[in-house]
PDB file of N, CA and C in Angstrom:
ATOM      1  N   UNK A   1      94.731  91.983  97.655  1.00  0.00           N
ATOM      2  CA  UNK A   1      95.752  92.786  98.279  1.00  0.00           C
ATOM      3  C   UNK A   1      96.505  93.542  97.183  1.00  0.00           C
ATOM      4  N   UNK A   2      96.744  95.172  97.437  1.00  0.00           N
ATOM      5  CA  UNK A   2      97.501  95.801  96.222  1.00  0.00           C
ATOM      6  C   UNK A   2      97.889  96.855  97.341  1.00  0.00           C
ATOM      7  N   UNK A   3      99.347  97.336  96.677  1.00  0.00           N
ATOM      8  CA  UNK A   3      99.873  98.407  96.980  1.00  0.00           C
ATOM      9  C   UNK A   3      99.573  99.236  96.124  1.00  0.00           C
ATOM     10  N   UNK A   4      98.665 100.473  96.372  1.00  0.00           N
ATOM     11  CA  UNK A   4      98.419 101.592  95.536  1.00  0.00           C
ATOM     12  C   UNK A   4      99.612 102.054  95.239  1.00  0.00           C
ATOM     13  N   UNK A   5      99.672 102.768  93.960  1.00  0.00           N
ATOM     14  CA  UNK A   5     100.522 103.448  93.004  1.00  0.00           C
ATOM     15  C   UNK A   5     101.042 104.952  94.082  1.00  0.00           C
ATOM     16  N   UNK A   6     102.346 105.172  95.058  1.00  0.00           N
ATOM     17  CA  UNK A   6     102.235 105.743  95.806  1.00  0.00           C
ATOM     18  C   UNK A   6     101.658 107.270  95.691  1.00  0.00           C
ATOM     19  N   UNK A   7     101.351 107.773  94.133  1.00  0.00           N
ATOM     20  CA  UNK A   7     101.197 108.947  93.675  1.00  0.00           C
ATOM     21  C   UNK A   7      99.601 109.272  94.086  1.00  0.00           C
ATOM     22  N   UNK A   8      98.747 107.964  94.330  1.00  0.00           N
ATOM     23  CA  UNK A   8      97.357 107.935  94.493  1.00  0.00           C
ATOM     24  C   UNK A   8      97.019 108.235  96.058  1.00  0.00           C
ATOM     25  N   UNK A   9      97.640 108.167  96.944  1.00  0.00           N
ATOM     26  CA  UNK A   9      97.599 108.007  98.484  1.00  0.00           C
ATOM     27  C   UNK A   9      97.234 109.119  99.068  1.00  0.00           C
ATOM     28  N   UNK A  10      97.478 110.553  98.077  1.00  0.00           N
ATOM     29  CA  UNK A  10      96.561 111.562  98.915  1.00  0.00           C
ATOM     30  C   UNK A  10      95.495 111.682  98.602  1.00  0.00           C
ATOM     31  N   UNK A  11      95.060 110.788  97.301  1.00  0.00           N
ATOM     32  CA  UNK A  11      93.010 110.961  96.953  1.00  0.00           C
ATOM     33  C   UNK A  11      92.451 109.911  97.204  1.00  0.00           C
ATOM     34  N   UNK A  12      92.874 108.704  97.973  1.00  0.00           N
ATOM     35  CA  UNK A  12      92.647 107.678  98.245  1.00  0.00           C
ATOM     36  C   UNK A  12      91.001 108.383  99.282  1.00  0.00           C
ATOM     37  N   UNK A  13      90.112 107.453  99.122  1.00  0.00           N
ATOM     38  CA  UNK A  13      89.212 107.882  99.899  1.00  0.00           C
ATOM     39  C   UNK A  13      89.547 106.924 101.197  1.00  0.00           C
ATOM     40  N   UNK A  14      88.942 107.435 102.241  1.00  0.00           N
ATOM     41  CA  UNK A  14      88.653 106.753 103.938  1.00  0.00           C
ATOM     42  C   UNK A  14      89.359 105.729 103.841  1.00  0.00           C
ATOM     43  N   UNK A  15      88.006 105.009 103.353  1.00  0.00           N
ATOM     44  CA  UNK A  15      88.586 103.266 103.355  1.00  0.00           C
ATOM     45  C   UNK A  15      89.146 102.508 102.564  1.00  0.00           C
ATOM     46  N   UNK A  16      89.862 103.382 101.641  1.00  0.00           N
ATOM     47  CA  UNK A  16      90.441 102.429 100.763  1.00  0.00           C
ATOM     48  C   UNK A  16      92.371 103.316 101.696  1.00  0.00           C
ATOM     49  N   UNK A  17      92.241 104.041 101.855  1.00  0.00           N
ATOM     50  CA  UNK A  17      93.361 104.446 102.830  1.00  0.00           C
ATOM     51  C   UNK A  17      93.829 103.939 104.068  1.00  0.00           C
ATOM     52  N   UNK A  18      92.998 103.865 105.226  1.00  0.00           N
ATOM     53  CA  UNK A  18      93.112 102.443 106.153  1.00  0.00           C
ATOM     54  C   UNK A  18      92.983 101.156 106.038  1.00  0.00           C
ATOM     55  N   UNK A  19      92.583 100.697 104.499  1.00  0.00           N
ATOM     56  CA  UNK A  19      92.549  99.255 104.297  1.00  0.00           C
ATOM     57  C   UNK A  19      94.326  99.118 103.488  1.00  0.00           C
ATOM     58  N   UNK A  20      94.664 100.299 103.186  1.00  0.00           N
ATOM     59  CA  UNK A  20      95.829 100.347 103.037  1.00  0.00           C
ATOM     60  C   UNK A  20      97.019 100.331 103.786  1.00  0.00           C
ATOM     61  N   UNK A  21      96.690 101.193 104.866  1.00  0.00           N
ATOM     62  CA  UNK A  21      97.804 101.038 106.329  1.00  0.00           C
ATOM     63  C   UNK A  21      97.740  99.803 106.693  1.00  0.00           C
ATOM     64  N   UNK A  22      96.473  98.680 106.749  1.00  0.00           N
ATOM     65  CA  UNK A  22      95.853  97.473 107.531  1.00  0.00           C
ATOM     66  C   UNK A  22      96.952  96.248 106.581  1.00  0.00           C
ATOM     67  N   UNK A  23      96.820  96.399 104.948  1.00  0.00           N
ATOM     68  CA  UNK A  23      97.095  95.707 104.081  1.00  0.00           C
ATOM     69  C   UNK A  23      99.048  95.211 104.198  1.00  0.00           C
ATOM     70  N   UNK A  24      99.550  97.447 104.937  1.00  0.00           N
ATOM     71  CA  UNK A  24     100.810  97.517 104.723  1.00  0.00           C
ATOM     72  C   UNK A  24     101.261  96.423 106.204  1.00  0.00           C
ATOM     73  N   UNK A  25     100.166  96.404 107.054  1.00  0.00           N
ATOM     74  CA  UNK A  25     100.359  95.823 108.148  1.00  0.00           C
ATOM     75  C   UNK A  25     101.036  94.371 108.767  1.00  0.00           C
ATOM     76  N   UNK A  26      99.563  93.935 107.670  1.00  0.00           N
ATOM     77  CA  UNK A  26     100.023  92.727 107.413  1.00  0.00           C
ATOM     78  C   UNK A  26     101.523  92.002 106.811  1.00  0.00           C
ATOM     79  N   UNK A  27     101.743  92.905 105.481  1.00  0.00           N
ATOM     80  CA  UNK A  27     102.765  92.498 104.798  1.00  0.00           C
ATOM     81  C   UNK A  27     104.233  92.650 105.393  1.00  0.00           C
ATOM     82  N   UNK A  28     104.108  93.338 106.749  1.00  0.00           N
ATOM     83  CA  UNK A  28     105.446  94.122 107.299  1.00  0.00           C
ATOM     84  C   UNK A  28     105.196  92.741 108.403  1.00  0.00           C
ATOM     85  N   UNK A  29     104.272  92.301 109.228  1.00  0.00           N
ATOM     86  CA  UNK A  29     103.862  90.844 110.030  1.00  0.00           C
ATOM     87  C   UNK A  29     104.088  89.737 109.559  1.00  0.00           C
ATOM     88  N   UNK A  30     103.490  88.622 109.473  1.00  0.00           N
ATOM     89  CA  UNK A  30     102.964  87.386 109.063  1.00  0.00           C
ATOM     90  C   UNK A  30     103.342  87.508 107.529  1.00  0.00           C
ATOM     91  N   UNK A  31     102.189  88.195 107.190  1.00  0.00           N
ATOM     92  CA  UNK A  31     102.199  87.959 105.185  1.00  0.00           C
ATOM     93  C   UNK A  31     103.396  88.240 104.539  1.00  0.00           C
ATOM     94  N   UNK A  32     104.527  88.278 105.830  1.00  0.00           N
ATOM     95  CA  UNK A  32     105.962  88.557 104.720  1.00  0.00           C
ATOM     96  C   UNK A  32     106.496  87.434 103.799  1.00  0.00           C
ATOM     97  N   UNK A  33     106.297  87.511 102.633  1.00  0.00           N
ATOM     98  CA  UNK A  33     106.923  86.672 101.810  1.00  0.00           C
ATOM     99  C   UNK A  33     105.526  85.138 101.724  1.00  0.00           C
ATOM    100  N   UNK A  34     104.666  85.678 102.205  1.00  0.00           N
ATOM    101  CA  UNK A  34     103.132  84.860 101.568  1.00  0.00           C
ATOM    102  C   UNK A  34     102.897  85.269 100.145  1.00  0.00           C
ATOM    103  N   UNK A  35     102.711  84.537  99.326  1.00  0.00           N
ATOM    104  CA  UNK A  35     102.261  84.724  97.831  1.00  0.00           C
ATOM    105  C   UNK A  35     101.247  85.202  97.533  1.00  0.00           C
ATOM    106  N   UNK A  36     101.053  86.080  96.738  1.00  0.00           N
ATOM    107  CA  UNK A  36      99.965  86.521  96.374  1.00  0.00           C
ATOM    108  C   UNK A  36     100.228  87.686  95.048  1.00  0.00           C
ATOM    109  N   UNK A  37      99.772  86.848  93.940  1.00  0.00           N
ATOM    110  CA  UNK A  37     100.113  87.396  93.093  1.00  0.00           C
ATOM    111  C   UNK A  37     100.081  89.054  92.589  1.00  0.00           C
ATOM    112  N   UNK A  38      99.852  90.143  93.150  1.00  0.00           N
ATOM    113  CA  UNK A  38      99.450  91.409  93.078  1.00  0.00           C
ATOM    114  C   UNK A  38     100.664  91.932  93.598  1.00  0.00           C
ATOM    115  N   UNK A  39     101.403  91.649  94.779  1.00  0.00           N
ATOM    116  CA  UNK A  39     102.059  91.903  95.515  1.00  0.00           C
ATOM    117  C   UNK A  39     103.356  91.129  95.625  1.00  0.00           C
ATOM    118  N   UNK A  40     103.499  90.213  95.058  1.00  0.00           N
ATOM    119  CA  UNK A  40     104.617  89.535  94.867  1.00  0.00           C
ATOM    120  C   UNK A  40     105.874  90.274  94.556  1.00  0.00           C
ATOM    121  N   UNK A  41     105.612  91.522  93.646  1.00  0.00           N
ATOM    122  CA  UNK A  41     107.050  91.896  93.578  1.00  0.00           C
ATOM    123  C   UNK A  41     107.594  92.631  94.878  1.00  0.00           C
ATOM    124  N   UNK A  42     107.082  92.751  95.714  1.00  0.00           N
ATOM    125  CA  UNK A  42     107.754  93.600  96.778  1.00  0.00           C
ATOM    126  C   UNK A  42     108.810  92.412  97.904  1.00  0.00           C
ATOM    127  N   UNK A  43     108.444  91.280  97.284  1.00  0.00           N
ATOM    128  CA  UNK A  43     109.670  90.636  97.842  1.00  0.00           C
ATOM    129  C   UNK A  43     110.931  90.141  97.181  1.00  0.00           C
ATOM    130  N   UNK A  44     110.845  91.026  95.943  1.00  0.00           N
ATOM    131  CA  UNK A  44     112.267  90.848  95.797  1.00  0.00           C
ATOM    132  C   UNK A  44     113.084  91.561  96.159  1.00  0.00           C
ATOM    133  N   UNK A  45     112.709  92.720  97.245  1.00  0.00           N
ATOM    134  CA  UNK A  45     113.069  93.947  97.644  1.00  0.00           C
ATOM    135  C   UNK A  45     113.449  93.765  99.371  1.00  0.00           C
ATOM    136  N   UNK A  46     114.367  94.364  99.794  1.00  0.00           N
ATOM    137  CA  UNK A  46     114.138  94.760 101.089  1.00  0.00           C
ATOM    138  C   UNK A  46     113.062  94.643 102.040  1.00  0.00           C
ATOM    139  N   UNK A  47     112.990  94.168 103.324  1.00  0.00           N
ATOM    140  CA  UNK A  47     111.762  94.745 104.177  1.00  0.00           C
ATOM    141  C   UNK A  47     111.581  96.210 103.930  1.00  0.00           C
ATOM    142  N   UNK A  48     112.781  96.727 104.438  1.00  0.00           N
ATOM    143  CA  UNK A  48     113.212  97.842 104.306  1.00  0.00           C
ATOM    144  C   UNK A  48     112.127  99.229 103.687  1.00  0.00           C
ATOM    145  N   UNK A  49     112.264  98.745 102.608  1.00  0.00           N
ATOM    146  CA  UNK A  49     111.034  99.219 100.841  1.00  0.00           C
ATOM    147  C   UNK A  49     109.764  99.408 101.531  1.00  0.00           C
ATOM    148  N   UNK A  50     109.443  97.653 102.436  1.00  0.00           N
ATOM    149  CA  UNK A  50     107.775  98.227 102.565  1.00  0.00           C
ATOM    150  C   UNK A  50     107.752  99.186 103.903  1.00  0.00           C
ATOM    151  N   UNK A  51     108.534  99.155 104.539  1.00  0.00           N
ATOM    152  CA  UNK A  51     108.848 100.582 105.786  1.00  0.00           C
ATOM    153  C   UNK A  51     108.406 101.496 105.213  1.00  0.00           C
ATOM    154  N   UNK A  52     109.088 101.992 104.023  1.00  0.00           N
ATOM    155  CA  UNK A  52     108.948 103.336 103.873  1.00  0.00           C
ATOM    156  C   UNK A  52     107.528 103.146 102.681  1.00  0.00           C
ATOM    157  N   UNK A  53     106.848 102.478 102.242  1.00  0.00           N
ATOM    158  CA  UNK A  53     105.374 102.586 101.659  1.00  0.00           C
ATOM    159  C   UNK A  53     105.095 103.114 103.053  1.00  0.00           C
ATOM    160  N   UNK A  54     105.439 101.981 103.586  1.00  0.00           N
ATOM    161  CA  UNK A  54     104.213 102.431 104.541  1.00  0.00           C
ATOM    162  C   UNK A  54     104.059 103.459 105.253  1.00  0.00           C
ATOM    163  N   UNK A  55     105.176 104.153 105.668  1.00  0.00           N
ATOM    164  CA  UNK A  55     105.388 105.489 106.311  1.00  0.00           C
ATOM    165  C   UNK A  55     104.578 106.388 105.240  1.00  0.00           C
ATOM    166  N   UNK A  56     104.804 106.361 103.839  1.00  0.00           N
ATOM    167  CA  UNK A  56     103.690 107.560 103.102  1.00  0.00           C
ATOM    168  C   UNK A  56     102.558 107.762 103.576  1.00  0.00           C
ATOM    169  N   UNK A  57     101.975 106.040 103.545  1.00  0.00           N
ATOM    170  CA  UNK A  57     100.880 105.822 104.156  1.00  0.00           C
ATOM    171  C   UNK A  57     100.223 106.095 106.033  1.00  0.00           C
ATOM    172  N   UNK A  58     100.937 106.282 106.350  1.00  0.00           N
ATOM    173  CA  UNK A  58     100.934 106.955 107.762  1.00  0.00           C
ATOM    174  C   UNK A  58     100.848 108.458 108.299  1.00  0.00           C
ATOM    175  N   UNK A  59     101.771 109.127 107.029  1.00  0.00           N
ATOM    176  CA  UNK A  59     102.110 110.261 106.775  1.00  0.00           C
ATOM    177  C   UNK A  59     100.645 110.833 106.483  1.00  0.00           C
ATOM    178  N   UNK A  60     100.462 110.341 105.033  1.00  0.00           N
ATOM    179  CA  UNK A  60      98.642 111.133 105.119  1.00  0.00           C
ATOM    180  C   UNK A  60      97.808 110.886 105.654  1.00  0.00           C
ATOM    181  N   UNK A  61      97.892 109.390 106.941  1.00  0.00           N
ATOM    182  CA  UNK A  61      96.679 109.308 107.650  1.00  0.00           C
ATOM    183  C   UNK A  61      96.717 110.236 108.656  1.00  0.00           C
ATOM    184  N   UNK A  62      97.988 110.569 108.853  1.00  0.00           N
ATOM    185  CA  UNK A  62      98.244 111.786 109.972  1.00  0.00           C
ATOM    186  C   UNK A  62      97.908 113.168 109.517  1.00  0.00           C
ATOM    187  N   UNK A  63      98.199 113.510 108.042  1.00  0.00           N
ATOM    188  CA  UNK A  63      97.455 114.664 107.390  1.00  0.00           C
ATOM    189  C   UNK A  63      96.351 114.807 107.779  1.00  0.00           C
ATOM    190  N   UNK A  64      95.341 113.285 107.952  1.00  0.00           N
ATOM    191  CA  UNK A  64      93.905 113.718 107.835  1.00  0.00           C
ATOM    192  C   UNK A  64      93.249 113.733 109.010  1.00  0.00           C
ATOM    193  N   UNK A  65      94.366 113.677 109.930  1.00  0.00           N
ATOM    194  CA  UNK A  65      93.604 113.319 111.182  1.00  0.00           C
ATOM    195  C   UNK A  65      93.399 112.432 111.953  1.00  0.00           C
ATOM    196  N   UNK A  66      93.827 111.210 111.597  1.00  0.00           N
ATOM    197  CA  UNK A  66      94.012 109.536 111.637  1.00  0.00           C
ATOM    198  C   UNK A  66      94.906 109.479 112.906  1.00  0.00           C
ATOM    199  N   UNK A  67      94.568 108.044 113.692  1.00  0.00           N
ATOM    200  CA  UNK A  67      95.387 107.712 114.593  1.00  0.00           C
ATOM    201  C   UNK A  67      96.093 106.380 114.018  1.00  0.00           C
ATOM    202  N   UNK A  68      97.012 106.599 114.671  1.00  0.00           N
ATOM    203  CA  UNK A  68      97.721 104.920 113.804  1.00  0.00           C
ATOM    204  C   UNK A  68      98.509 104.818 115.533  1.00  0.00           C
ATOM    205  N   UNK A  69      99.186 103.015 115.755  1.00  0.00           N
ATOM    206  CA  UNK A  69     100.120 103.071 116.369  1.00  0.00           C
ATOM    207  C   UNK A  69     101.362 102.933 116.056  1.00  0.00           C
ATOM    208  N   UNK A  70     101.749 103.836 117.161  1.00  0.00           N
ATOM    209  CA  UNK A  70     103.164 104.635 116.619  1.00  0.00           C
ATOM    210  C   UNK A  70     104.295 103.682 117.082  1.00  0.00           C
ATOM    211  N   UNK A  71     103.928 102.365 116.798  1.00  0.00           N
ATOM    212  CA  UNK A  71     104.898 100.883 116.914  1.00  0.00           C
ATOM    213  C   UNK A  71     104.963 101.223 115.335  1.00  0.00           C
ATOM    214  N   UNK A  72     104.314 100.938 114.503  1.00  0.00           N
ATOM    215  CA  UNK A  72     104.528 100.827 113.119  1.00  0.00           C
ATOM    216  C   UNK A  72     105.756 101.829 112.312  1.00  0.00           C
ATOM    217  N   UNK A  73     105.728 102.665 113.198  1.00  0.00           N
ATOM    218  CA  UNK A  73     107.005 103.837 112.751  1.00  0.00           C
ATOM    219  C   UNK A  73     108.313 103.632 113.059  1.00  0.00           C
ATOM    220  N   UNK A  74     108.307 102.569 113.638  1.00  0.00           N
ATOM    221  CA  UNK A  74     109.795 101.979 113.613  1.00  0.00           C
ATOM    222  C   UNK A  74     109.929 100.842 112.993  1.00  0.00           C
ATOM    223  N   UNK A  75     111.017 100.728 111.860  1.00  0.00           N
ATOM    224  CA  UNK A  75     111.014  99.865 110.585  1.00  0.00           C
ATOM    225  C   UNK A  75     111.394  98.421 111.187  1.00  0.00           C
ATOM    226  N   UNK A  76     111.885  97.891 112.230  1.00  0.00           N
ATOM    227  CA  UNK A  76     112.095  96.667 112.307  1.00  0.00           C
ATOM    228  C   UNK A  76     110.440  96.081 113.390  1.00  0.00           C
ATOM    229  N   UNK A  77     109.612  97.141 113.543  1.00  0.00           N
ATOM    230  CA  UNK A  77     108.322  96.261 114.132  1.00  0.00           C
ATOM    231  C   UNK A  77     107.582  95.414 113.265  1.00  0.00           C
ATOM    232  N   UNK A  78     107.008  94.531 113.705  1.00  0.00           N
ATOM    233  CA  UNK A  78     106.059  93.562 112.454  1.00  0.00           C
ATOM    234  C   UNK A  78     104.929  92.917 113.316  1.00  0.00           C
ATOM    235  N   UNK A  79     104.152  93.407 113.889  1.00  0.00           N
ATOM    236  CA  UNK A  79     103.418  93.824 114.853  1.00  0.00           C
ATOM    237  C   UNK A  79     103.423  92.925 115.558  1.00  0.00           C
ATOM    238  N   UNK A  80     102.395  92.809 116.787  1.00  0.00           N
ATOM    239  CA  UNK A  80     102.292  91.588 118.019  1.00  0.00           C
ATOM    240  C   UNK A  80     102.201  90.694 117.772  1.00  0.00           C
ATOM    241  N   UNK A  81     101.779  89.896 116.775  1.00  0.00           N
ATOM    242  CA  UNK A  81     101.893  88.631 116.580  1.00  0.00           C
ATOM    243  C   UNK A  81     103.276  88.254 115.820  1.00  0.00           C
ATOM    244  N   UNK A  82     104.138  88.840 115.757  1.00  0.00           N
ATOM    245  CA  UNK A  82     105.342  88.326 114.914  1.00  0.00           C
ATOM    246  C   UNK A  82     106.600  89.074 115.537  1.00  0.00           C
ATOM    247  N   UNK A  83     107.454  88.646 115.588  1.00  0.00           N
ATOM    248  CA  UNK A  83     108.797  88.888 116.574  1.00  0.00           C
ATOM    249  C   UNK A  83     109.500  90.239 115.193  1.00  0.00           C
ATOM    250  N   UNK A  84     109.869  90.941 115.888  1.00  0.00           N
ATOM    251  CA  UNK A  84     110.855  91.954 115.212  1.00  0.00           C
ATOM    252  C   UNK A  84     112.123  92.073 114.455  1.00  0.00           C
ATOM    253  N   UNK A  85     112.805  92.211 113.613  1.00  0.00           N
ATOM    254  CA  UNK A  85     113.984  92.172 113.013  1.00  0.00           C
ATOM    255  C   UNK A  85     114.639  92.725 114.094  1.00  0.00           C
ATOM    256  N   UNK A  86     115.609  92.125 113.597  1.00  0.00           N
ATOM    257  CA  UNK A  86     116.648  92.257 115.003  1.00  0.00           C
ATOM    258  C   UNK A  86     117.983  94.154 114.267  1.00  0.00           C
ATOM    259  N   UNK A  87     118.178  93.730 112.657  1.00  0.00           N
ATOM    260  CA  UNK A  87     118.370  94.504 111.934  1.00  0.00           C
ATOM    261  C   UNK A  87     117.842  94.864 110.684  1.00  0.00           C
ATOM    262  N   UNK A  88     117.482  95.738 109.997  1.00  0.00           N
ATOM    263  CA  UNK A  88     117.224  96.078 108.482  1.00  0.00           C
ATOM    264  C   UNK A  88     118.428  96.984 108.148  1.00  0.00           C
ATOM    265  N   UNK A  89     119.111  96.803 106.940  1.00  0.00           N
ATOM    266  CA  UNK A  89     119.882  98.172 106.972  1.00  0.00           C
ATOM    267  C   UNK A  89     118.988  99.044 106.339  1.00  0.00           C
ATOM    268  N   UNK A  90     119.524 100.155 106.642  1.00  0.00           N
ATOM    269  CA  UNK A  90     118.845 101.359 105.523  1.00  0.00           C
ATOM    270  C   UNK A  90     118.969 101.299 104.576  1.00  0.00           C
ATOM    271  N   UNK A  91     117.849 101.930 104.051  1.00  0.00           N
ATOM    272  CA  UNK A  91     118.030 101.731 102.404  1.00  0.00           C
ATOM    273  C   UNK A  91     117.874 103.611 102.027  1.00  0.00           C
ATOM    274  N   UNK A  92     118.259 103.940 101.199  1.00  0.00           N
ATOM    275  CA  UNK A  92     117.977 105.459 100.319  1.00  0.00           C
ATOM    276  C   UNK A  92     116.554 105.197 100.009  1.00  0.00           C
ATOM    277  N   UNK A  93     115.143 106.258 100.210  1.00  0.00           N
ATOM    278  CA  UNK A  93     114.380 106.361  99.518  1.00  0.00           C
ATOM    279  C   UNK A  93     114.291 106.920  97.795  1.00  0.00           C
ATOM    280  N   UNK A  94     113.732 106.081  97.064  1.00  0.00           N
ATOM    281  CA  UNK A  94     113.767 106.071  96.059  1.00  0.00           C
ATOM    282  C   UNK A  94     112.679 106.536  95.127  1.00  0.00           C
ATOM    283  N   UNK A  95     112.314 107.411  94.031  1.00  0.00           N
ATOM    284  CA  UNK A  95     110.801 107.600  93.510  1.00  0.00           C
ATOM    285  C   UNK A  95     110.753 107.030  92.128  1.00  0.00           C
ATOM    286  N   UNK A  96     110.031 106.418  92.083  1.00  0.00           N
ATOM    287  CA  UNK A  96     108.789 105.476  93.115  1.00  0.00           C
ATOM    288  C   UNK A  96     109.951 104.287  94.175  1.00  0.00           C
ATOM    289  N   UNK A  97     109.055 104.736  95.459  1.00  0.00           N
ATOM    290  CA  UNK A  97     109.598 102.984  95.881  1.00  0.00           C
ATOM    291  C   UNK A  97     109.664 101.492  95.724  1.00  0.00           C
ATOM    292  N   UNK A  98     109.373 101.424  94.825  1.00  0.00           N
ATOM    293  CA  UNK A  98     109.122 100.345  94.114  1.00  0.00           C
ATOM    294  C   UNK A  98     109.144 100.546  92.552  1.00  0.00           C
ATOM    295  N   UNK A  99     110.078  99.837  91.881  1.00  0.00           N
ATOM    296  CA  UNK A  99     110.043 100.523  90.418  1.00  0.00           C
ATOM    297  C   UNK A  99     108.931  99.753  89.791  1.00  0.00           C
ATOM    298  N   UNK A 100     108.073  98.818  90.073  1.00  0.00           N
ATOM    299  CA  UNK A 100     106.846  98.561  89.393  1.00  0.00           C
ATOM    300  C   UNK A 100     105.808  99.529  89.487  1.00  0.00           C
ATOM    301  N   UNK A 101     105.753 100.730  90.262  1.00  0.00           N
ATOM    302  CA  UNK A 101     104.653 101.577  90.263  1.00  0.00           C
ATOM    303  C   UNK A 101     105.177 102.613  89.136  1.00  0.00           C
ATOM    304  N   UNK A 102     105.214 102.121  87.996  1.00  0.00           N
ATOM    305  CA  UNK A 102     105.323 103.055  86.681  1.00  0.00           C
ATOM    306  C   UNK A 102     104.356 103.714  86.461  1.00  0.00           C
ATOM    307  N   UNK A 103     104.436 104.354  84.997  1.00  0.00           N
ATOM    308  CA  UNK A 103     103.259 105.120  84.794  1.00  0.00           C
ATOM    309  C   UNK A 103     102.214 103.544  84.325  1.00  0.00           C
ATOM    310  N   UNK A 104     102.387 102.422  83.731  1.00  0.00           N
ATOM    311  CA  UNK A 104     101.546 101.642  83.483  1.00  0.00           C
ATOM    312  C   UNK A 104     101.021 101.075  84.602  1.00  0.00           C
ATOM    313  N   UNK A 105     101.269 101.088  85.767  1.00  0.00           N
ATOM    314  CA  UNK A 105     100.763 100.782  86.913  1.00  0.00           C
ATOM    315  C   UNK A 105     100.017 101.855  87.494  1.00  0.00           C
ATOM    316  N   UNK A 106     100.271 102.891  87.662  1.00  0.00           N
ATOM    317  CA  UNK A 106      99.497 104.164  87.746  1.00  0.00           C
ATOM    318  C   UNK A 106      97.892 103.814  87.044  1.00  0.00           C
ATOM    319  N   UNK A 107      97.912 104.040  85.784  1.00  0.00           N
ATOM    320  CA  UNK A 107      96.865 103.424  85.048  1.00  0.00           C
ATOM    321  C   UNK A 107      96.450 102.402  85.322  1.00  0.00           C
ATOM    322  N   UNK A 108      96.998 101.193  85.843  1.00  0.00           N
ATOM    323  CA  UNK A 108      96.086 100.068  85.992  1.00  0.00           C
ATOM    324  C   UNK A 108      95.456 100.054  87.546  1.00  0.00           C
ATOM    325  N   UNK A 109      96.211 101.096  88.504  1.00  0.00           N
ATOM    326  CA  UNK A 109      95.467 101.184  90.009  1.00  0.00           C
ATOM    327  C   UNK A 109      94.160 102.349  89.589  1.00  0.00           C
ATOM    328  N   UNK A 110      94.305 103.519  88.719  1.00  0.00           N
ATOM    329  CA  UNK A 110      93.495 104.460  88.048  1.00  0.00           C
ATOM    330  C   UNK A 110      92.196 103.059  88.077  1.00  0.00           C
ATOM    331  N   UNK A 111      92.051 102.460  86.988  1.00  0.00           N
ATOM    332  CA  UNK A 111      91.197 101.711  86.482  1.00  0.00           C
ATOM    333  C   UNK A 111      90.811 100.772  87.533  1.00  0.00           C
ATOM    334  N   UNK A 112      91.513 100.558  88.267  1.00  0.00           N
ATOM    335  CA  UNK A 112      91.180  99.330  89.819  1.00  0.00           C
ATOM    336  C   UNK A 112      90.326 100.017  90.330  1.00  0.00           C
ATOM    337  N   UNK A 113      90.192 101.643  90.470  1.00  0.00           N
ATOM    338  CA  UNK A 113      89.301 102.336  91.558  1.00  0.00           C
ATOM    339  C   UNK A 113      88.347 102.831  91.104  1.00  0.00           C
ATOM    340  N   UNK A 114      88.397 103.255  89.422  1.00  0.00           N
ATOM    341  CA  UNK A 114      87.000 103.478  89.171  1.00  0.00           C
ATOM    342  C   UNK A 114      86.661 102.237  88.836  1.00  0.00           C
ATOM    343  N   UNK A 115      86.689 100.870  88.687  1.00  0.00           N
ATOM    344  CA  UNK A 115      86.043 100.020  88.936  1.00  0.00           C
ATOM    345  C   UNK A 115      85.035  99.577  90.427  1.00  0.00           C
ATOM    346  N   UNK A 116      85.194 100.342  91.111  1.00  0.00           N
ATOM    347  CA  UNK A 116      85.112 100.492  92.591  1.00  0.00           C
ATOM    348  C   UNK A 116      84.345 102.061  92.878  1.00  0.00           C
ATOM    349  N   UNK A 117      83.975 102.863  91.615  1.00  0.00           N
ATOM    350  CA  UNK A 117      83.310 103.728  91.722  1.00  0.00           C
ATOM    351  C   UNK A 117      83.788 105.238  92.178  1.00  0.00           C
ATOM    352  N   UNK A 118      85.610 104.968  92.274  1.00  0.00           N
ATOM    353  CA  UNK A 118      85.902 106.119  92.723  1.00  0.00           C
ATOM    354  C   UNK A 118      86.750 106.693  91.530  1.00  0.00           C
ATOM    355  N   UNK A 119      86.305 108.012  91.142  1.00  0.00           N
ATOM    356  CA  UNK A 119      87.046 108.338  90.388  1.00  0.00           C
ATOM    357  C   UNK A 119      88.407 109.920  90.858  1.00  0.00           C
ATOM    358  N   UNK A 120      89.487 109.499  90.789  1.00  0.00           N
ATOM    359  CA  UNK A 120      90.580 110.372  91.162  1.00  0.00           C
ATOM    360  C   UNK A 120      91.093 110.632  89.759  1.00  0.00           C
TER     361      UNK A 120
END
């Protein structure tokens, strides 16, 4: 499980883009605050934070043509199997949303995908 570097999300190919909406899915459901070392820092953060990943991520699946459900576009859903926040406050979007997607993280998602044969 990884949150791409949000700068990568418009060359993301097909399936590494819906395994991304699927991934943000989870983590906004169930996998909130499940361990997993890749992703761990996004809970020292707000729900809030992964709302708006994930909205980028929605944003260009809608660029490309993509259907998503449009439950996910409201920040306190965490889909059918998991009951809803009752509140989140808002938070200011921030660039990057997450201050671990530096430029050294940039480079190390770079190198995650051409390991995987895709080169952006």
């Amino acid at each position: 499980m990884r949150l791409w570097h949000e700068d990568l999300l418009k060359g993301l190919p097909r399936q590494q883009l819906l395994g991304q909406h699927r991934e943000c899915c989870a983590l906004r459901g169930n996998g909130w605050k499940r361990k997993h070392a890749t992703v761990d820092y996004i809970f020292l953060y707000s729900p809030y934070k992964l709302y708006q990943y994930h909205m980028l991520v929605i944003k260009e699946m809608q660029r490309r043509g993509y259907q998503n459900d449009q439950m996910w576009e409201e920040p306190l859903y965490r889909g059918k199997q998991c009951v809803a926040y009752d509140q989140l406050e808002t938070i200011e979007q921030t660039t990057p949303i997450y201050p671990e997607h530096n430029d050294e993280y940039l480079k190390e998602c770079i190198e995650n995908l051409k390991e995987k044969g895709i080169d952006l």
